[in-house]
PDB file of N, CA and C in Angstrom:
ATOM      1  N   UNK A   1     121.520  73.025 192.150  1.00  0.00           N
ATOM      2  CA  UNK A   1     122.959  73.161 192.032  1.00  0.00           C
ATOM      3  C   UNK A   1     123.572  71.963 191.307  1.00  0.00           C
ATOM      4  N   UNK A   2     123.073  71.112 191.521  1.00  0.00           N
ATOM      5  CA  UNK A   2     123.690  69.626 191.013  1.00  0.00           C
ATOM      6  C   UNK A   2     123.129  69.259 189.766  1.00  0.00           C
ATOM      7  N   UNK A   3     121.850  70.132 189.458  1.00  0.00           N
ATOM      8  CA  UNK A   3     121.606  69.935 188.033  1.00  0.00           C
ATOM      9  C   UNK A   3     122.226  70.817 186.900  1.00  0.00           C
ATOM     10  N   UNK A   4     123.424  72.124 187.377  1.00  0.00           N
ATOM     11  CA  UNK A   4     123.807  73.190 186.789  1.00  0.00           C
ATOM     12  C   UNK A   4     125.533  72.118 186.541  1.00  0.00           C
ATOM     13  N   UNK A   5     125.747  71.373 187.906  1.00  0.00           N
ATOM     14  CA  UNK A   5     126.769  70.741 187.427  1.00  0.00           C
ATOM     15  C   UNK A   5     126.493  69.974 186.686  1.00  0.00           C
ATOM     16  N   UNK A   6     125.377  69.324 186.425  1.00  0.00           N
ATOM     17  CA  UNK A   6     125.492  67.833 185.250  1.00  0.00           C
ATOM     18  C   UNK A   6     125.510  68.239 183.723  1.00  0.00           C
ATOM     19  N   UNK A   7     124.860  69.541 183.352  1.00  0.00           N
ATOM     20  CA  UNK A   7     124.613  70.597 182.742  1.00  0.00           C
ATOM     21  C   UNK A   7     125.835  71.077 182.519  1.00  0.00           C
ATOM     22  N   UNK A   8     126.793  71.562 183.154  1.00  0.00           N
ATOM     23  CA  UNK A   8     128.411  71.820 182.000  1.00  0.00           C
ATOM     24  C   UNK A   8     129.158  70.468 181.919  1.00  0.00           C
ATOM     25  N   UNK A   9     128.991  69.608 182.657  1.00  0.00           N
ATOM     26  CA  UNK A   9     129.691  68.370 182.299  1.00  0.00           C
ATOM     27  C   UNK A   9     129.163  67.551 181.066  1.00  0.00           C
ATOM     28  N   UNK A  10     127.615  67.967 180.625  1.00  0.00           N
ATOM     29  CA  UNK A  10     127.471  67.622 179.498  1.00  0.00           C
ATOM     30  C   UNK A  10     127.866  68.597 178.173  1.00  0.00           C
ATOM     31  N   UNK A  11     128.014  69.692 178.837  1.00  0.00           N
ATOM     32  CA  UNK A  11     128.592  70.874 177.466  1.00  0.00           C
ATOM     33  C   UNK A  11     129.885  70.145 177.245  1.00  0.00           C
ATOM     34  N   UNK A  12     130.800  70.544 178.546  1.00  0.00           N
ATOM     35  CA  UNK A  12     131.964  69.799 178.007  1.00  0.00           C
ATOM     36  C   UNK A  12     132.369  68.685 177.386  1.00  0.00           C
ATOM     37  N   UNK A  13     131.729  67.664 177.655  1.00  0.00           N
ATOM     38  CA  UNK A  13     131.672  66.009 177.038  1.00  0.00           C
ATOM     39  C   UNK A  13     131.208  66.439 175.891  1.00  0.00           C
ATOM     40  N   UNK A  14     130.232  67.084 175.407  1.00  0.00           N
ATOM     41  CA  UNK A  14     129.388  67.166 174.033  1.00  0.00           C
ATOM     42  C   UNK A  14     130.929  67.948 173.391  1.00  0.00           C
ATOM     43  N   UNK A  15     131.518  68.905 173.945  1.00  0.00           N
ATOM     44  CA  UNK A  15     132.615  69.992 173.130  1.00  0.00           C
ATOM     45  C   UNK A  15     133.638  68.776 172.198  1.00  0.00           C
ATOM     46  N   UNK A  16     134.193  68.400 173.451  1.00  0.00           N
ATOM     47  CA  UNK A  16     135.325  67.751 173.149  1.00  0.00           C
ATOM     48  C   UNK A  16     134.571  66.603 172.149  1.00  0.00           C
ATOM     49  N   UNK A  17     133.509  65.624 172.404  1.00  0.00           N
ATOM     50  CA  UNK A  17     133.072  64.837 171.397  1.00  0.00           C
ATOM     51  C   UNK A  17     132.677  64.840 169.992  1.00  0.00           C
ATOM     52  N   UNK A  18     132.552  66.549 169.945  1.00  0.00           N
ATOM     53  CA  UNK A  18     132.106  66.882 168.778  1.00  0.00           C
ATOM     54  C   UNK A  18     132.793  66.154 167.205  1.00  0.00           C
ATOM     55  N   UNK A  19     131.857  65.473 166.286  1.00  0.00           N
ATOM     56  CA  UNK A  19     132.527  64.745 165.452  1.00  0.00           C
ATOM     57  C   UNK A  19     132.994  65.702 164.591  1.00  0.00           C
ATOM     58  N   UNK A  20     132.727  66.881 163.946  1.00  0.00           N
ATOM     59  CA  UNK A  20     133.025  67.753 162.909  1.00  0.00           C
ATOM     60  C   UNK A  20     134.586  68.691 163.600  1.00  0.00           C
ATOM     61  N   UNK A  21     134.883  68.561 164.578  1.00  0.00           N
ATOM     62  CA  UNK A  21     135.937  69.070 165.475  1.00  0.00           C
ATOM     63  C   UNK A  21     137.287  68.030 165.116  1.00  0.00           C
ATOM     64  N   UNK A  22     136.852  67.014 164.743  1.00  0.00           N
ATOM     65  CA  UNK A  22     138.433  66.033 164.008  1.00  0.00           C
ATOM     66  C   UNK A  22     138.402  66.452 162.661  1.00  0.00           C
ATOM     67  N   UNK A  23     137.631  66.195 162.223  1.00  0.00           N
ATOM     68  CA  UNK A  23     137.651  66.771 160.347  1.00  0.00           C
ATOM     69  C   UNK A  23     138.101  67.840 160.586  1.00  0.00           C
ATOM     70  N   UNK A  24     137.864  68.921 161.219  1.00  0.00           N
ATOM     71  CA  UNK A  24     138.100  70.250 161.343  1.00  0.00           C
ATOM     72  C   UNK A  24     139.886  70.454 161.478  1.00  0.00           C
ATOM     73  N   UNK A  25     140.044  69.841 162.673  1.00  0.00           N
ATOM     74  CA  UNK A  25     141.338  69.422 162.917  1.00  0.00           C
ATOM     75  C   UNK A  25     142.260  68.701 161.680  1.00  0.00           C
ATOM     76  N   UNK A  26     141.420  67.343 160.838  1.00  0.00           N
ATOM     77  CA  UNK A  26     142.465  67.241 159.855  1.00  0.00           C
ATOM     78  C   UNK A  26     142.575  67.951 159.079  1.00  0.00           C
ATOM     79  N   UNK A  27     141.707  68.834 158.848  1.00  0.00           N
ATOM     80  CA  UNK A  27     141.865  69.808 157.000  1.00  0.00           C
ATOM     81  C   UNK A  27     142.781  71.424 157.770  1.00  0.00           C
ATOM     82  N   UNK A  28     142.883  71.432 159.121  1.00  0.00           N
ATOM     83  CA  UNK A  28     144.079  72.199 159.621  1.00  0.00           C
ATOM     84  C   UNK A  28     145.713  71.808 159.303  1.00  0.00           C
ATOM     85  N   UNK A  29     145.467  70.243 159.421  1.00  0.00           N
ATOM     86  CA  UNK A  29     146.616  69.568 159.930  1.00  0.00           C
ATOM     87  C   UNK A  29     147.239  69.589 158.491  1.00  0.00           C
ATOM     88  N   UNK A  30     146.482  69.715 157.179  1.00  0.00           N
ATOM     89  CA  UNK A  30     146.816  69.624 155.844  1.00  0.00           C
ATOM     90  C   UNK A  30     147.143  71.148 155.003  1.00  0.00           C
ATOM     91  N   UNK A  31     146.459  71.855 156.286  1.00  0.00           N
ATOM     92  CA  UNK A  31     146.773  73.592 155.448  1.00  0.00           C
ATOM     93  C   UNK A  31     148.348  73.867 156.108  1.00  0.00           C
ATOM     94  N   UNK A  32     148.643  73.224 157.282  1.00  0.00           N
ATOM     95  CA  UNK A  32     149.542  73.445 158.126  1.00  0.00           C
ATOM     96  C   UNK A  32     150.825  72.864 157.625  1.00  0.00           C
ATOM     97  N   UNK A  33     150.661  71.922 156.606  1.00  0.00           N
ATOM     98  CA  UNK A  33     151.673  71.016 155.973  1.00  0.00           C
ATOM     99  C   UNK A  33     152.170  71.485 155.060  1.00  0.00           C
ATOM    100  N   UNK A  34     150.840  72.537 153.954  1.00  0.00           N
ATOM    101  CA  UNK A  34     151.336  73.176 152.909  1.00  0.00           C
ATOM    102  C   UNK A  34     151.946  74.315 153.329  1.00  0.00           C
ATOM    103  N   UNK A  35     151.437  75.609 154.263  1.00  0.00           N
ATOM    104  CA  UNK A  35     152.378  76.495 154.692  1.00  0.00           C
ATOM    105  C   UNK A  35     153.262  76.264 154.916  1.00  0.00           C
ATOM    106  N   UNK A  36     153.798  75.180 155.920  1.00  0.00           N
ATOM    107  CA  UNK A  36     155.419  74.787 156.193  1.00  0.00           C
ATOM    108  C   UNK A  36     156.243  74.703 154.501  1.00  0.00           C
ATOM    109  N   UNK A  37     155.771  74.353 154.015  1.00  0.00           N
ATOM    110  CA  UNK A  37     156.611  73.543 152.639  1.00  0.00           C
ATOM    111  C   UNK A  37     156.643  74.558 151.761  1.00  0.00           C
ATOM    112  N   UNK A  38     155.604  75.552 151.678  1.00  0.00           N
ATOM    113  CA  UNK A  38     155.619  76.754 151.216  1.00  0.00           C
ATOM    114  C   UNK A  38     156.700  77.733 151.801  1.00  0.00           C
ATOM    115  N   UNK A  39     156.745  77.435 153.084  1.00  0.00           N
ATOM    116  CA  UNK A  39     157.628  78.785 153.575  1.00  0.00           C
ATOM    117  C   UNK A  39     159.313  78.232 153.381  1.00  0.00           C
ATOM    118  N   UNK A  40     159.285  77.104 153.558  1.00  0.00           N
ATOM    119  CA  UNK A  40     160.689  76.214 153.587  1.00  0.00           C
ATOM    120  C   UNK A  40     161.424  76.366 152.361  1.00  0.00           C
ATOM    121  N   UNK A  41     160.212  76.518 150.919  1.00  0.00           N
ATOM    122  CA  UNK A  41     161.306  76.657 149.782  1.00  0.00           C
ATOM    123  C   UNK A  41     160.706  77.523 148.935  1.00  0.00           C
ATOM    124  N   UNK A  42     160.618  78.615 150.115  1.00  0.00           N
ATOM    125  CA  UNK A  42     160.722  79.868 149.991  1.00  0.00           C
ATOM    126  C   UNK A  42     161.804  80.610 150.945  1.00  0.00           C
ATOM    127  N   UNK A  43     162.419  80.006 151.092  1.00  0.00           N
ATOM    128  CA  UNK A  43     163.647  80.683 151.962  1.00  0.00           C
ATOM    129  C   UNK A  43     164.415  81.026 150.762  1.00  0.00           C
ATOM    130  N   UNK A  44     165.484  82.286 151.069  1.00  0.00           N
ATOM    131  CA  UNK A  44     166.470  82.379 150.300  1.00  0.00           C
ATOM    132  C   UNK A  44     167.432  81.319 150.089  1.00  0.00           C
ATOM    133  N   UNK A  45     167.915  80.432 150.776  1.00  0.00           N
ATOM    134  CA  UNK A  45     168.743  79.940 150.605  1.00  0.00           C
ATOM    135  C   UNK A  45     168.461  78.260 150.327  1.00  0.00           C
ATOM    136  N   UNK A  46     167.540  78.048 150.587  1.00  0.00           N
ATOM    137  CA  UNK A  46     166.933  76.687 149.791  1.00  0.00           C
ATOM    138  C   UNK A  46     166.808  77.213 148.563  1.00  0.00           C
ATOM    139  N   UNK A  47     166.148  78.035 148.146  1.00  0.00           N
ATOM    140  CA  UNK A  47     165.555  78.540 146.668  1.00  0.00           C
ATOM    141  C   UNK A  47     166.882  78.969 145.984  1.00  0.00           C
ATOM    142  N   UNK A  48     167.879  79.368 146.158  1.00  0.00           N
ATOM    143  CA  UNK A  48     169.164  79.574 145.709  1.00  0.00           C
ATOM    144  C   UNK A  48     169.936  78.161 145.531  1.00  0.00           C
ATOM    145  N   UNK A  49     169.567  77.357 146.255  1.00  0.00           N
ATOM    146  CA  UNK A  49     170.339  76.057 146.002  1.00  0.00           C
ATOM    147  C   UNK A  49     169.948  75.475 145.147  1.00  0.00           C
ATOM    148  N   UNK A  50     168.084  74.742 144.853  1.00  0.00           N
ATOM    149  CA  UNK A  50     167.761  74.529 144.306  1.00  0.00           C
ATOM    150  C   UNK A  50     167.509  75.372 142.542  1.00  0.00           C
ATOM    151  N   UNK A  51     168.058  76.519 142.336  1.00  0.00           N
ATOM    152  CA  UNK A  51     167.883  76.870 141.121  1.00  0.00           C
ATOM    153  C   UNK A  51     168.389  76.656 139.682  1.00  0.00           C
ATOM    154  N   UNK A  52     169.406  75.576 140.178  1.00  0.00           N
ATOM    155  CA  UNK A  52     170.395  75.250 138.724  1.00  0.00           C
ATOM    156  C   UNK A  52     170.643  75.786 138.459  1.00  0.00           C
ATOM    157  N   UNK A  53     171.705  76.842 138.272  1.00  0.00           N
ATOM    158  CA  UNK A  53     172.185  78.184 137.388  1.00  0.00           C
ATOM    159  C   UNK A  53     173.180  77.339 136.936  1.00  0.00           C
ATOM    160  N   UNK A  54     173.438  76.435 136.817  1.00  0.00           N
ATOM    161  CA  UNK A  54     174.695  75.930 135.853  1.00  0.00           C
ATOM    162  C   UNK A  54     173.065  75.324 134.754  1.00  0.00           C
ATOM    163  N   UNK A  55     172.659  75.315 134.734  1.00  0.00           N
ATOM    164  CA  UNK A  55     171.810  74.716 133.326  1.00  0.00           C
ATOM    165  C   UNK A  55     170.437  75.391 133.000  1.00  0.00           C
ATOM    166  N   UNK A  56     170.724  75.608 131.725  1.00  0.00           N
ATOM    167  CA  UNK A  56     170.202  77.025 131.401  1.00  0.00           C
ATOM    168  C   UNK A  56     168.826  76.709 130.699  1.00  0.00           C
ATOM    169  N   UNK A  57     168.234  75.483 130.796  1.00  0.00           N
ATOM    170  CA  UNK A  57     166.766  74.905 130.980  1.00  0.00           C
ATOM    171  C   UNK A  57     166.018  75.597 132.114  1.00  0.00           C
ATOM    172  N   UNK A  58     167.015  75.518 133.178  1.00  0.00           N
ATOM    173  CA  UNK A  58     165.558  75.789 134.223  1.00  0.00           C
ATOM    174  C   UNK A  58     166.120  77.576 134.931  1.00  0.00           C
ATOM    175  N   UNK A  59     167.439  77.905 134.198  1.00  0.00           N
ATOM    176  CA  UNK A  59     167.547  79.300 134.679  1.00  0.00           C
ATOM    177  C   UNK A  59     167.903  80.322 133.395  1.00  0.00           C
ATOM    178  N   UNK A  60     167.367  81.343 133.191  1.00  0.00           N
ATOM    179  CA  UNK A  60     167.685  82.225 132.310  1.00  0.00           C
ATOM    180  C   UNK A  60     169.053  82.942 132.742  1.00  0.00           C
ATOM    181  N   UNK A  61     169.705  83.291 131.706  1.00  0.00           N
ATOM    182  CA  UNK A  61     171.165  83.751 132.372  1.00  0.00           C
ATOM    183  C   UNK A  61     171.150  85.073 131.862  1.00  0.00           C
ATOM    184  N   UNK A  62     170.645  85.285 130.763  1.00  0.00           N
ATOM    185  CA  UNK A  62     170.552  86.838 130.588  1.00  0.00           C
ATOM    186  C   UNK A  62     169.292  87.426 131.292  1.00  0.00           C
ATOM    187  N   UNK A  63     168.174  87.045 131.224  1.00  0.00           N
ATOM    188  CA  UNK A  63     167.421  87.720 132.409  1.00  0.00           C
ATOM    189  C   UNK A  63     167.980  88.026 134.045  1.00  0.00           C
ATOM    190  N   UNK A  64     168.842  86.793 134.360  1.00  0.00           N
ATOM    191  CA  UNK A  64     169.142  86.894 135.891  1.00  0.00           C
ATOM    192  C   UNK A  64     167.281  86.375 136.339  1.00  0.00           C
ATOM    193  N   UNK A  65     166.522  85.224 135.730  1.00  0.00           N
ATOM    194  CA  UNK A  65     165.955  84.490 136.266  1.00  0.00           C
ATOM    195  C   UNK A  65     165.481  83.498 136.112  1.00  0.00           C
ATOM    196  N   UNK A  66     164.524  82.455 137.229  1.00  0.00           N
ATOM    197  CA  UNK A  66     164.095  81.368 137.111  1.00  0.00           C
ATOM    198  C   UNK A  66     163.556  81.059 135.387  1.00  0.00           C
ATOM    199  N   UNK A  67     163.070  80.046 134.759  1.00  0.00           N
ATOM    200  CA  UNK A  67     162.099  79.569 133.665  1.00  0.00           C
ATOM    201  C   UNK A  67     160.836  78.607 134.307  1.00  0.00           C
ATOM    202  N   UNK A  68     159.802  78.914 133.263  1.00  0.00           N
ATOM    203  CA  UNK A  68     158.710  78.452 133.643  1.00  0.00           C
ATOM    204  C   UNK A  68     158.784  77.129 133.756  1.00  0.00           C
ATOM    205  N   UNK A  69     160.232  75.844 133.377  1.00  0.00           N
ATOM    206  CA  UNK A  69     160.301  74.726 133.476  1.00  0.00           C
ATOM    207  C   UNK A  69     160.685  74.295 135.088  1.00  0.00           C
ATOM    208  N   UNK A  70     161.790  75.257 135.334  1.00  0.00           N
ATOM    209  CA  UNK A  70     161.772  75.589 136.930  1.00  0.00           C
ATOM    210  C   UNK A  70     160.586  75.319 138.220  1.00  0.00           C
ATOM    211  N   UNK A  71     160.065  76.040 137.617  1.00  0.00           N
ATOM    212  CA  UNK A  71     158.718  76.310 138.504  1.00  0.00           C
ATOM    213  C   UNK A  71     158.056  74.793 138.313  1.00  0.00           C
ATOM    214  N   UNK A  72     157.753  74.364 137.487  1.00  0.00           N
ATOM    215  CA  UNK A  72     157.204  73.130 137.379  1.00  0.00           C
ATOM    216  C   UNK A  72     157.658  72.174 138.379  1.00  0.00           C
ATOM    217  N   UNK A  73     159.440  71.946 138.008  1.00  0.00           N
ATOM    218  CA  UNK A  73     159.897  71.284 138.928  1.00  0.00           C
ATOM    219  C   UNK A  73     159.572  71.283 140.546  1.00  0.00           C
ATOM    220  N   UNK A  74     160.153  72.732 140.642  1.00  0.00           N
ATOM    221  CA  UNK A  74     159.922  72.970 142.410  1.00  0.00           C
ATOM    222  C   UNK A  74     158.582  72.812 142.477  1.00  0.00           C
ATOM    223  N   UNK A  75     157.440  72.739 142.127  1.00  0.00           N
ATOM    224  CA  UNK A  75     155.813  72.280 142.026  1.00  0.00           C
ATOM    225  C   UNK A  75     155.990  70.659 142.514  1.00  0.00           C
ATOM    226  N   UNK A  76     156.830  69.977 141.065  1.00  0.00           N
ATOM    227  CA  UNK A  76     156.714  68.831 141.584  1.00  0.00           C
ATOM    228  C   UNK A  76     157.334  68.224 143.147  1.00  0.00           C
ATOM    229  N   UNK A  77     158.302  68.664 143.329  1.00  0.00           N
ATOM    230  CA  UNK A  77     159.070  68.403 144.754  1.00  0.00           C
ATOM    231  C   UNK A  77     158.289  68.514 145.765  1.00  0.00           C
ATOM    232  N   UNK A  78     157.888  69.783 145.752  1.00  0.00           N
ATOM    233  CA  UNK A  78     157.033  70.378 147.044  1.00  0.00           C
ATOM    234  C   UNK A  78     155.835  69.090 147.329  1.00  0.00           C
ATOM    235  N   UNK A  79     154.528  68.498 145.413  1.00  0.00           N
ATOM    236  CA  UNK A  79     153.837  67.866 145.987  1.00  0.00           C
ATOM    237  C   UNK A  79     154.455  66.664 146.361  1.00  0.00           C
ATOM    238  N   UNK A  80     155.570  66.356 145.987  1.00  0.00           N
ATOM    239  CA  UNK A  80     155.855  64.903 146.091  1.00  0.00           C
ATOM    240  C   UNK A  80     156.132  64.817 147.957  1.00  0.00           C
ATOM    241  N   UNK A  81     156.688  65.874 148.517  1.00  0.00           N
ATOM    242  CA  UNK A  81     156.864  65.985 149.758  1.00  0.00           C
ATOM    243  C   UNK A  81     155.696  65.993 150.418  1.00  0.00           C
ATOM    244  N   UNK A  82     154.658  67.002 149.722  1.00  0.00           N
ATOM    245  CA  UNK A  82     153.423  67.031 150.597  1.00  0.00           C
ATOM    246  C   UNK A  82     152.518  65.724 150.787  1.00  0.00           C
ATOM    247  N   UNK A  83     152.791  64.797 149.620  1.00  0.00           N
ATOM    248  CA  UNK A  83     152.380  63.473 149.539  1.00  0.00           C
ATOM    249  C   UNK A  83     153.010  62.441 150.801  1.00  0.00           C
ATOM    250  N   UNK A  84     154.255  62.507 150.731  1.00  0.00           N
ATOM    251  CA  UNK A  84     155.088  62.158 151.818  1.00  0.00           C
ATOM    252  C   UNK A  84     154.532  61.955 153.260  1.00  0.00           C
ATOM    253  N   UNK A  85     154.800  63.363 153.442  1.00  0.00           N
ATOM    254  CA  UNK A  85     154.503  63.707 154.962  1.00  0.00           C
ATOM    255  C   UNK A  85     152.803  63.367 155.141  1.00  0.00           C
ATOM    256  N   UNK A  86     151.705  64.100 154.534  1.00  0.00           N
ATOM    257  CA  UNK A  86     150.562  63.615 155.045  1.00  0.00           C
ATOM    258  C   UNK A  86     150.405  61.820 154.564  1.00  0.00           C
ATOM    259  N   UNK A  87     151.150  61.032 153.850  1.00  0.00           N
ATOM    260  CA  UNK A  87     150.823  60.180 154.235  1.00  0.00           C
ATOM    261  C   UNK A  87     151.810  59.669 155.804  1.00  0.00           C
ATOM    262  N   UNK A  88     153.239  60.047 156.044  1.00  0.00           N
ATOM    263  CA  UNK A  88     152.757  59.054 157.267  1.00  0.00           C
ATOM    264  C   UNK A  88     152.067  59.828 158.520  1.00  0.00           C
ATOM    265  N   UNK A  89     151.569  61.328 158.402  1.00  0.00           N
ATOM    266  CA  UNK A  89     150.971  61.658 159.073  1.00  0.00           C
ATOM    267  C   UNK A  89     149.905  60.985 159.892  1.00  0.00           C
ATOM    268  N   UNK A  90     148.920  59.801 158.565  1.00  0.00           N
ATOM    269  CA  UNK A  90     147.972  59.166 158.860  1.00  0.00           C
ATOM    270  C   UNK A  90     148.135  57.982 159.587  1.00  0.00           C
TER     271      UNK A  90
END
């Protein structure tokens, strides 16, 4: 009986110790950073703010849409944020 207990107390100690279980955890903690930032300016109303329709570089006015210079931008924001946050994450 007392060897069945020493026997999950080492499963458990081994679980939680597991070294590939933090890596695992940080490359979550980094997919979890980009979905947020993805979904955030992808809202209607961030993405409406940010579109410049007064300047007709980054919005087409006879299409009624974004330009591919646009997109660049909001690219850059997003990584400059994602740079941000996972660094003081660390």
């Amino acid at each position: 009986m007392e060897e069945l207990k020493k026997e999950l107390e080492n499963k458990n100690s081994s679980f939680l110790n597991f070294p590939d279980f933090k890596e695992k955890l940080t490359g979550i903690k980094d997919i979890f950073v980009v979905f947020l930032l993805i979904i955030f300016f992808n809202v209607s109303s961030i993405d409406e703010f940010l579109r410049f329709k007064k300047y007709s570089v980054f919005y087409d006015i006879q299409d009624d849409k974004s330009t591919l210079l646009f997109t660049f931008f909001k690219a850059m924001i997003i990584t400059s944020l994602y740079y941000m946050i996972t660094y003081l994450l660390k």
